[in-house]
C-alpha atoms as a PDB file:
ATOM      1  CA  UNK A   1     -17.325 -56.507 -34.098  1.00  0.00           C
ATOM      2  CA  UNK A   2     -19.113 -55.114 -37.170  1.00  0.00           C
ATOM      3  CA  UNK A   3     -18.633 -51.908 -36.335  1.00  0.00           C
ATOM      4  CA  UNK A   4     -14.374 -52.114 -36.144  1.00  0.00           C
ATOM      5  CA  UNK A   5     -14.831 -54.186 -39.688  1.00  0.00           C
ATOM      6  CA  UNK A   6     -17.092 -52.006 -41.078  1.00  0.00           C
ATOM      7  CA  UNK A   7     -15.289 -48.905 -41.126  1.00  0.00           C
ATOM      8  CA  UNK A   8     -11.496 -50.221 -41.352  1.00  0.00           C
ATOM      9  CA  UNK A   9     -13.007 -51.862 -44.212  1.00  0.00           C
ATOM     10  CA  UNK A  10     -15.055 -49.307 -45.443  1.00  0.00           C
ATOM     11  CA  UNK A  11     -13.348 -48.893 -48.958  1.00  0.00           C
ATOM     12  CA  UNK A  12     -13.043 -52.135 -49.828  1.00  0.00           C
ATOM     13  CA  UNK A  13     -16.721 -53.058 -49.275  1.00  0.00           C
ATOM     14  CA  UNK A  14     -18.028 -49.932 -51.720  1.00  0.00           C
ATOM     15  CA  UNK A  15     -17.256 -51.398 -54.789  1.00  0.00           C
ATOM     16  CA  UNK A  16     -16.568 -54.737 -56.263  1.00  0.00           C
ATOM     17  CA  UNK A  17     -13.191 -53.766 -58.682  1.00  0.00           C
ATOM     18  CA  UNK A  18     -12.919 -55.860 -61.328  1.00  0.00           C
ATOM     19  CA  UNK A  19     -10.269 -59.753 -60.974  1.00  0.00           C
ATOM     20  CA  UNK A  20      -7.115 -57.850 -62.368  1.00  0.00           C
ATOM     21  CA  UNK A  21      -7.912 -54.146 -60.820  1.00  0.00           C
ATOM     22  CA  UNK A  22      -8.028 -56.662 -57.670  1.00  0.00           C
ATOM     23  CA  UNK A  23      -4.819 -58.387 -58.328  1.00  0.00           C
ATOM     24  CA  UNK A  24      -2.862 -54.546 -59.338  1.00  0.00           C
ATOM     25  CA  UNK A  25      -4.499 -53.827 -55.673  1.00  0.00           C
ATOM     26  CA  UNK A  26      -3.281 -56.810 -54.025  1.00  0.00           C
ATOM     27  CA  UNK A  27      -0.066 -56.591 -55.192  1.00  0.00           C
ATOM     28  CA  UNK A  28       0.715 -52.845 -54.214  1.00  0.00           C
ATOM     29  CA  UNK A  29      -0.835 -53.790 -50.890  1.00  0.00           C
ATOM     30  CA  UNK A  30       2.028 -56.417 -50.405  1.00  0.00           C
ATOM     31  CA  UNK A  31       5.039 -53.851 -51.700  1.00  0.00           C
ATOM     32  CA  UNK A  32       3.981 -51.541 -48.979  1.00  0.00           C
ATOM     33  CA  UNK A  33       3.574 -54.218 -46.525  1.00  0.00           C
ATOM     34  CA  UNK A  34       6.259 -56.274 -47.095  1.00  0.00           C
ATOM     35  CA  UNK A  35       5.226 -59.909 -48.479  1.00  0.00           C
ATOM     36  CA  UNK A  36       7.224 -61.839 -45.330  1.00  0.00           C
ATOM     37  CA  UNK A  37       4.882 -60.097 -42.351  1.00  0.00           C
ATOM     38  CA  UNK A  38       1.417 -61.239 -44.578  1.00  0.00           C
ATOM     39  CA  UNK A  39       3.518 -64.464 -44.488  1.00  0.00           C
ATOM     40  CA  UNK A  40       3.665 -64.445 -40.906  1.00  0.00           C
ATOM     41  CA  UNK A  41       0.587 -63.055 -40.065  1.00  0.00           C
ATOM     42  CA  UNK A  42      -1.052 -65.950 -42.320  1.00  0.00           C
ATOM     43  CA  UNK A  43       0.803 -68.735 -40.244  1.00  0.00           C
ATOM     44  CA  UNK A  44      -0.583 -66.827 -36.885  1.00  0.00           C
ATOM     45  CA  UNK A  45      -4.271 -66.165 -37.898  1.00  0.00           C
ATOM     46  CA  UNK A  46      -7.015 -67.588 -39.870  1.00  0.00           C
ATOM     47  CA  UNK A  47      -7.024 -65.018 -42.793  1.00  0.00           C
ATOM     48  CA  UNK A  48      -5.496 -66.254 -46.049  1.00  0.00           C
ATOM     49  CA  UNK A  49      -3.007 -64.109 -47.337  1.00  0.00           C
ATOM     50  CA  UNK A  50      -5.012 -63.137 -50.410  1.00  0.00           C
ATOM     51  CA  UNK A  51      -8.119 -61.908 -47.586  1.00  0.00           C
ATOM     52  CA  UNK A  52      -5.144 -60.733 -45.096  1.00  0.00           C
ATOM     53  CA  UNK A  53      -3.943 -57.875 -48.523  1.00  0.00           C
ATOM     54  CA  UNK A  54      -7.316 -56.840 -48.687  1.00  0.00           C
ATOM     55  CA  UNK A  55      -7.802 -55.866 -44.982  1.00  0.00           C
ATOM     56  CA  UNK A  56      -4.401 -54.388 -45.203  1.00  0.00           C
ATOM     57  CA  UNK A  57      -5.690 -52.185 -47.979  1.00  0.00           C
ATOM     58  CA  UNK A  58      -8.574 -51.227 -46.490  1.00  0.00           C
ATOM     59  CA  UNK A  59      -6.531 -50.345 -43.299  1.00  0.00           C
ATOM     60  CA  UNK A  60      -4.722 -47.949 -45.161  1.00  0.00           C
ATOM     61  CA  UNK A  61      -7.245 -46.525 -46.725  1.00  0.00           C
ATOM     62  CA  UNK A  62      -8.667 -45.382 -43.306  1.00  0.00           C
ATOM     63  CA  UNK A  63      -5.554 -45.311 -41.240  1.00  0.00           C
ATOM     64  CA  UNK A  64      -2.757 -43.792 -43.834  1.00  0.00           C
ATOM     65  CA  UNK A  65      -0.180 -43.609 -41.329  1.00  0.00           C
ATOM     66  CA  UNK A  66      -0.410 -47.594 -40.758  1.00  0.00           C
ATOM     67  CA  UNK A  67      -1.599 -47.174 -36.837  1.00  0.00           C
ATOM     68  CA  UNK A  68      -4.470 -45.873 -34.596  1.00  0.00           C
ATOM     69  CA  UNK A  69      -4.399 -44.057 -31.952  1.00  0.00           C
ATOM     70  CA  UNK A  70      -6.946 -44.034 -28.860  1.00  0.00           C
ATOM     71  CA  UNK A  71      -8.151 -40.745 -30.139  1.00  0.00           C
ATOM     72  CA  UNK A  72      -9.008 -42.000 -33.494  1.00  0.00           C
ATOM     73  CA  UNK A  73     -10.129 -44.764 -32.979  1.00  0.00           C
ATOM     74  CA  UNK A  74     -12.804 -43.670 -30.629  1.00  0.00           C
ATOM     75  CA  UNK A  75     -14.408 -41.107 -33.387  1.00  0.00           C
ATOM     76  CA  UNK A  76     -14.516 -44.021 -35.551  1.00  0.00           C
ATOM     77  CA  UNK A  77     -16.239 -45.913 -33.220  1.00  0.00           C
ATOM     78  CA  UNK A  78     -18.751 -43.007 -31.669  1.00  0.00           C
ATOM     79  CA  UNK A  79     -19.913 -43.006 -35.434  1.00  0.00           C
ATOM     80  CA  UNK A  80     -21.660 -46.392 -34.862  1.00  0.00           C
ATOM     81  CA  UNK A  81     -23.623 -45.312 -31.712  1.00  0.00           C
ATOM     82  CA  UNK A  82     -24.684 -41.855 -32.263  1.00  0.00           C
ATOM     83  CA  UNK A  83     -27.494 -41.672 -29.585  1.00  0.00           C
ATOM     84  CA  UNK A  84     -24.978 -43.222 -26.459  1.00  0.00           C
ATOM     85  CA  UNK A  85     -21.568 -41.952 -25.158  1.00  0.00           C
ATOM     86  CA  UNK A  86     -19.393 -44.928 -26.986  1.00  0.00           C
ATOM     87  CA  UNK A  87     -15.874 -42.984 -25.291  1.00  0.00           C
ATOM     88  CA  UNK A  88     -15.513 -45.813 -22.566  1.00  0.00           C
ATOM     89  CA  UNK A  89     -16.482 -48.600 -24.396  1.00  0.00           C
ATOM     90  CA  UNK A  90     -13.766 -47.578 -27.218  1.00  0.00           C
ATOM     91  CA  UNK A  91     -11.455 -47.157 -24.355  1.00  0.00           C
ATOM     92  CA  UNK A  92     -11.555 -50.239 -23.096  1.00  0.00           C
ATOM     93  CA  UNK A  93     -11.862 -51.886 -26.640  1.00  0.00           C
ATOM     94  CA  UNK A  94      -8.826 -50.149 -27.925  1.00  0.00           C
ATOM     95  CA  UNK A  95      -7.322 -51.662 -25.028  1.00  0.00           C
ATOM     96  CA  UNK A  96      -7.678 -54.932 -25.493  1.00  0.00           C
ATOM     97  CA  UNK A  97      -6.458 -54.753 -29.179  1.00  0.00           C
ATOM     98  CA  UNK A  98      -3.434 -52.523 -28.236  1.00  0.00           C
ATOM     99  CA  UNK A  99      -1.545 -56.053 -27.684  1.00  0.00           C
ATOM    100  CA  UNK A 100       2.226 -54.032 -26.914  1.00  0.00           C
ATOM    101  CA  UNK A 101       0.382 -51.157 -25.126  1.00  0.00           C
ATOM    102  CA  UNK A 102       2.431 -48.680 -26.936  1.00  0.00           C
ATOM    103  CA  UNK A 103      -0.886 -46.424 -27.502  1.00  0.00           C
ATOM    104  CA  UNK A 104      -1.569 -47.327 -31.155  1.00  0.00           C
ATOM    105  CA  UNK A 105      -2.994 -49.947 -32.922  1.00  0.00           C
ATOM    106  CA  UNK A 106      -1.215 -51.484 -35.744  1.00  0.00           C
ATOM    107  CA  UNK A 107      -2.581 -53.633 -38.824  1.00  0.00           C
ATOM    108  CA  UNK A 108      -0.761 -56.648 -36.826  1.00  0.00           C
ATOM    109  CA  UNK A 109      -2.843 -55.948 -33.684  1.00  0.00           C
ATOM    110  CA  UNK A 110      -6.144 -55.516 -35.596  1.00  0.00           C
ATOM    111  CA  UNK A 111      -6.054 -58.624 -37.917  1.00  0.00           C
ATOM    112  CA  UNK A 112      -4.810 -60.838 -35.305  1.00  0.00           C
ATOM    113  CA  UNK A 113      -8.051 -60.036 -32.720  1.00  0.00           C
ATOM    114  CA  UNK A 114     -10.260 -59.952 -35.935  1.00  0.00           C
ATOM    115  CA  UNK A 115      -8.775 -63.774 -36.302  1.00  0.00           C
ATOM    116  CA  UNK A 116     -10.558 -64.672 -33.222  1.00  0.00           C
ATOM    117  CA  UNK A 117     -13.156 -62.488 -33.311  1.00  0.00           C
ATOM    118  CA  UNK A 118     -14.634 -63.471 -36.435  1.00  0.00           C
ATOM    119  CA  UNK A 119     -13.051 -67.175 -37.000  1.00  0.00           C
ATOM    120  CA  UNK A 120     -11.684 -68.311 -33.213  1.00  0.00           C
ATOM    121  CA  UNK A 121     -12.839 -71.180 -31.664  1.00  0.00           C
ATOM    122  CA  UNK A 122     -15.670 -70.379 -28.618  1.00  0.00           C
ATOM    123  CA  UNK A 123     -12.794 -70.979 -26.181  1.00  0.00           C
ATOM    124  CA  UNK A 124     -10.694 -68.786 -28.044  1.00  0.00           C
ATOM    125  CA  UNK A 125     -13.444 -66.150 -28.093  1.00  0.00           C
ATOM    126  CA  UNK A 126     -14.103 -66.405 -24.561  1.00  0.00           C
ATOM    127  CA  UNK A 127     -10.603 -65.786 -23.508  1.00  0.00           C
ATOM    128  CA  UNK A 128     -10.262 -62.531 -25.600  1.00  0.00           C
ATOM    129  CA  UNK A 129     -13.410 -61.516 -24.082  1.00  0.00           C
ATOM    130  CA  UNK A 130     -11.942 -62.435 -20.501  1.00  0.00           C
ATOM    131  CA  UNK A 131      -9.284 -60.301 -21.126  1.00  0.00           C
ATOM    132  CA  UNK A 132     -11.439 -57.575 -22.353  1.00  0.00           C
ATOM    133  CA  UNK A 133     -13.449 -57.340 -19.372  1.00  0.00           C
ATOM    134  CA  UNK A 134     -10.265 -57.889 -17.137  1.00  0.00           C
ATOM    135  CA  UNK A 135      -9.018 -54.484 -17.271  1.00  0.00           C
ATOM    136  CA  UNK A 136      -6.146 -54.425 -14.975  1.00  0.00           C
ATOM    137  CA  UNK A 137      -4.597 -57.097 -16.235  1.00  0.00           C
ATOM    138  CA  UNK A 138      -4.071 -59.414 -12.965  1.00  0.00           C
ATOM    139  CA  UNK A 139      -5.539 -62.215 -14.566  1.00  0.00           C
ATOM    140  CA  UNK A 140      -8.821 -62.272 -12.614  1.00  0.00           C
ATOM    141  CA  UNK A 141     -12.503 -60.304 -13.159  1.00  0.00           C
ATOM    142  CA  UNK A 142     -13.596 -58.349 -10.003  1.00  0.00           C
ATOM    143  CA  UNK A 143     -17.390 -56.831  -9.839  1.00  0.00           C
ATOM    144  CA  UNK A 144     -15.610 -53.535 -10.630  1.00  0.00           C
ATOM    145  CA  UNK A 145     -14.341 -54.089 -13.721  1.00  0.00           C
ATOM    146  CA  UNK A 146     -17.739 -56.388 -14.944  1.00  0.00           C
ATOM    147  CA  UNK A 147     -19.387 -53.355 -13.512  1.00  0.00           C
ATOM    148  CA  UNK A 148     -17.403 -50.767 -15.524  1.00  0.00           C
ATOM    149  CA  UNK A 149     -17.391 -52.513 -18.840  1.00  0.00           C
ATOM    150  CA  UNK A 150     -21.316 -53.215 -18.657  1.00  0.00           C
ATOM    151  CA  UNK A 151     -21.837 -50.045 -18.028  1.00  0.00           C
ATOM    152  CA  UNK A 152     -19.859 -48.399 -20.919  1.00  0.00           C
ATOM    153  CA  UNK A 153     -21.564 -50.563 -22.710  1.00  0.00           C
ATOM    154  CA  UNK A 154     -25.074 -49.326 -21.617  1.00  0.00           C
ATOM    155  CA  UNK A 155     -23.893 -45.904 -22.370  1.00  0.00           C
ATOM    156  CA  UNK A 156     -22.791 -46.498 -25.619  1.00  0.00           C
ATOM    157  CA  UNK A 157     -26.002 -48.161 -26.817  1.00  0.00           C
ATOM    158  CA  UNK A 158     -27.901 -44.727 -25.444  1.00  0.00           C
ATOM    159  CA  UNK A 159     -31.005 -43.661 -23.657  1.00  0.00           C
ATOM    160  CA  UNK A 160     -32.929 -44.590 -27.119  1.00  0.00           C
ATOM    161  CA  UNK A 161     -32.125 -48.115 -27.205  1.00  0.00           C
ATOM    162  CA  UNK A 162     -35.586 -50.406 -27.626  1.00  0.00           C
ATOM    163  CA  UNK A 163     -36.668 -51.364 -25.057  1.00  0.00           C
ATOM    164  CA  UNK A 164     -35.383 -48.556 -22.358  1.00  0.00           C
ATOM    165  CA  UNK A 165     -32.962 -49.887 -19.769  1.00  0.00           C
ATOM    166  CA  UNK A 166     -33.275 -49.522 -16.285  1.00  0.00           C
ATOM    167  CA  UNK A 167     -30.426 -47.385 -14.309  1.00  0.00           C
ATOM    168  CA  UNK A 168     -30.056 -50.708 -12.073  1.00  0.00           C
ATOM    169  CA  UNK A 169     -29.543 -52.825 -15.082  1.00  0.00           C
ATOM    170  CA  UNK A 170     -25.874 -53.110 -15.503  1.00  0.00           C
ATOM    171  CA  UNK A 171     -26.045 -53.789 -11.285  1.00  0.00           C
ATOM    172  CA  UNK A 172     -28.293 -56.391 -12.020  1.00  0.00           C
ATOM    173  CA  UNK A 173     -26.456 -58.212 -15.196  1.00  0.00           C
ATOM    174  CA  UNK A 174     -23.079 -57.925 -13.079  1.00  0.00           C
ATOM    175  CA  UNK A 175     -24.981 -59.114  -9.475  1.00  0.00           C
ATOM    176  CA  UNK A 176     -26.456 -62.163 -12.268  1.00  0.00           C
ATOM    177  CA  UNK A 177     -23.034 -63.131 -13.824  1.00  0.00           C
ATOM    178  CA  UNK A 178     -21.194 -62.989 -10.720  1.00  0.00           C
ATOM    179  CA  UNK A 179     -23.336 -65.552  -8.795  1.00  0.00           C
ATOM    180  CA  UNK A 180     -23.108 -67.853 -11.234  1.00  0.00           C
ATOM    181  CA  UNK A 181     -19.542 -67.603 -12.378  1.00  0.00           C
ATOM    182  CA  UNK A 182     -17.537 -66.912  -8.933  1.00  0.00           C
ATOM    183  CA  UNK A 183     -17.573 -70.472  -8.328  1.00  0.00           C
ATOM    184  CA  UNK A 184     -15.376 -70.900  -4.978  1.00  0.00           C
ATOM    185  CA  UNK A 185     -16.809 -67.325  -3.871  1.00  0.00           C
ATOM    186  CA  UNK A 186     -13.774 -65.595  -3.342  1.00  0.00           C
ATOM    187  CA  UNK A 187     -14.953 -62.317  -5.035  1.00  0.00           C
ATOM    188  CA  UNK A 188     -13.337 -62.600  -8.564  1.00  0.00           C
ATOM    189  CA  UNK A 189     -13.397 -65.063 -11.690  1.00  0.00           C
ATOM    190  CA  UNK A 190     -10.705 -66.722 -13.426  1.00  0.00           C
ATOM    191  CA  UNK A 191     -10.245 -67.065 -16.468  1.00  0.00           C
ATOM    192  CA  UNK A 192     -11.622 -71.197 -16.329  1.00  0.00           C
ATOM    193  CA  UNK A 193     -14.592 -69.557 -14.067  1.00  0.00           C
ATOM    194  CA  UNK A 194     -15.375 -67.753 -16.487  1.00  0.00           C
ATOM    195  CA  UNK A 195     -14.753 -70.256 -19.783  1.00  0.00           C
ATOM    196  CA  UNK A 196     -16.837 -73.297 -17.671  1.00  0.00           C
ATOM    197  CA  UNK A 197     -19.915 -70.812 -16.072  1.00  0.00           C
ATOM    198  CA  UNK A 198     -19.876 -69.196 -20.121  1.00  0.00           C
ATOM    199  CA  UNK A 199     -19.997 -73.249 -21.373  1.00  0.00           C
ATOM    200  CA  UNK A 200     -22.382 -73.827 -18.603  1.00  0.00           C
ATOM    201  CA  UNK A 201     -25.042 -71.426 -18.770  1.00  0.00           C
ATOM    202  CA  UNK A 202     -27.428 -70.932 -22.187  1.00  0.00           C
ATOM    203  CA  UNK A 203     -28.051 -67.395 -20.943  1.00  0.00           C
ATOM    204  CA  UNK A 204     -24.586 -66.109 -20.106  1.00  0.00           C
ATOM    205  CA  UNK A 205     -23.453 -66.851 -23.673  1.00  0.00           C
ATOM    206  CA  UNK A 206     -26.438 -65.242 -25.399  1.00  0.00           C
ATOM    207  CA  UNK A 207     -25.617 -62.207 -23.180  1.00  0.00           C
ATOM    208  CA  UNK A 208     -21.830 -62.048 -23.922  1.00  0.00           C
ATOM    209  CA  UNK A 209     -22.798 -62.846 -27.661  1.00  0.00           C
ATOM    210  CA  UNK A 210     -25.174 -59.713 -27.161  1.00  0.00           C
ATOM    211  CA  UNK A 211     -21.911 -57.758 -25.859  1.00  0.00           C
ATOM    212  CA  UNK A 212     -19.609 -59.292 -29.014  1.00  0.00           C
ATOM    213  CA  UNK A 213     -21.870 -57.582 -31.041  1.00  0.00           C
ATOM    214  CA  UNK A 214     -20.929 -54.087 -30.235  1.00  0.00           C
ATOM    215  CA  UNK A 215     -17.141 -55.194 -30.627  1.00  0.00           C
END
């Protein structure tokens, strides 16, 4: 997730402007955002609307036209992982914040996974990342999909990541997650598969945590 912050955030984090510059900023950020969406998007997230004007700000600092596309957003993301192939990963990330799948990713969209993301409760975190890995959207996680995501994910991180991973690993993560989450053995996970084997198992967490922290 640091890496999405980090650069949608980028000017905001550079300097430290001084209480009134701040306020001017603030305020500007609500005339070209209109005060009653920050109003709603404070009600729906768990940003305050002071913190919700400066991400705006810093969204439009990076993103002037006020959305992302897929394109975009993948060279801002290949920028964090410049030894791996980050394309899929960003694919399947812009995804799952592309909440309308209309192709672009609005403030609204960004702010409201960063809610969970960064503030969510583990149950809320889990479901965002069951959705994530659930890339056809049927509401269930088949060895394919955990198979395609872990492997972007491998790719991304690059054949210089310390210690080198094994070609079989992402086979061997996927063949490890599925035994112990595919509960009735039917071939996929649900979503409560997946929330109780992720409450149930020490190790899965730590691993998905591992994964959150390329988000």
């Amino acid at each position: 997730m640091g890496a999405v912050v980090g650069t949608l955030t980028l000017q905001t984090s550079r300097r430290r402007p001084s209480r009134d510059n701040l306020d001017d900023d603030l305020e500007l950020s609500v005339v070209c955002h209109r005060p009653e969406g920050l109003e709603q998007l404070e009600a729906q997230t768990n940003f305050s609307k002071k913190e919700l004007q400066v991400l705006y700000r810093g969204f439009k600092n990076e993103c002037p036209s006020g959305a992302v596309n897929e394109e975009t957003f993948k060279q801002i993301y290949s920028q964090f992982f410049p030894h791996g192939d980050a394309s899929t990963y960003a694919h399947y990330l812009f995804n799952s914040f592309d909440s309308s799948q209309n192709g672009s990713i609005k403030f609204e969209d960004f702010v409201t996974a960063l809610s969970i993301l960064l503030r969510g409760t583990t149950t809320e975190k889990l479901e965002w990342t069951f959705n994530l890995y659930d890339i056809n959207r049927d509401g269930y996680i088949n060895k394919e999909e955990m198979t395609n995501i872990v492997k972007a994910i491998y790719d991304m991180m690059g054949r210089f990541t310390y210690p080198a991973l094994k070609t079989d690993t992402p086979k061997q993560h996927v063949d490890a997650f599925f035994q112990k989450m595919d509960k009735n053995r039917d071939g996929v996970v649900t979503l409560d598969e997946f929330i109780l084997s992720c409450q149930e198992d020490e190790n899965i967490m730590r691993s998905l945590q591992l994964f959150e922290n390329v988000i």
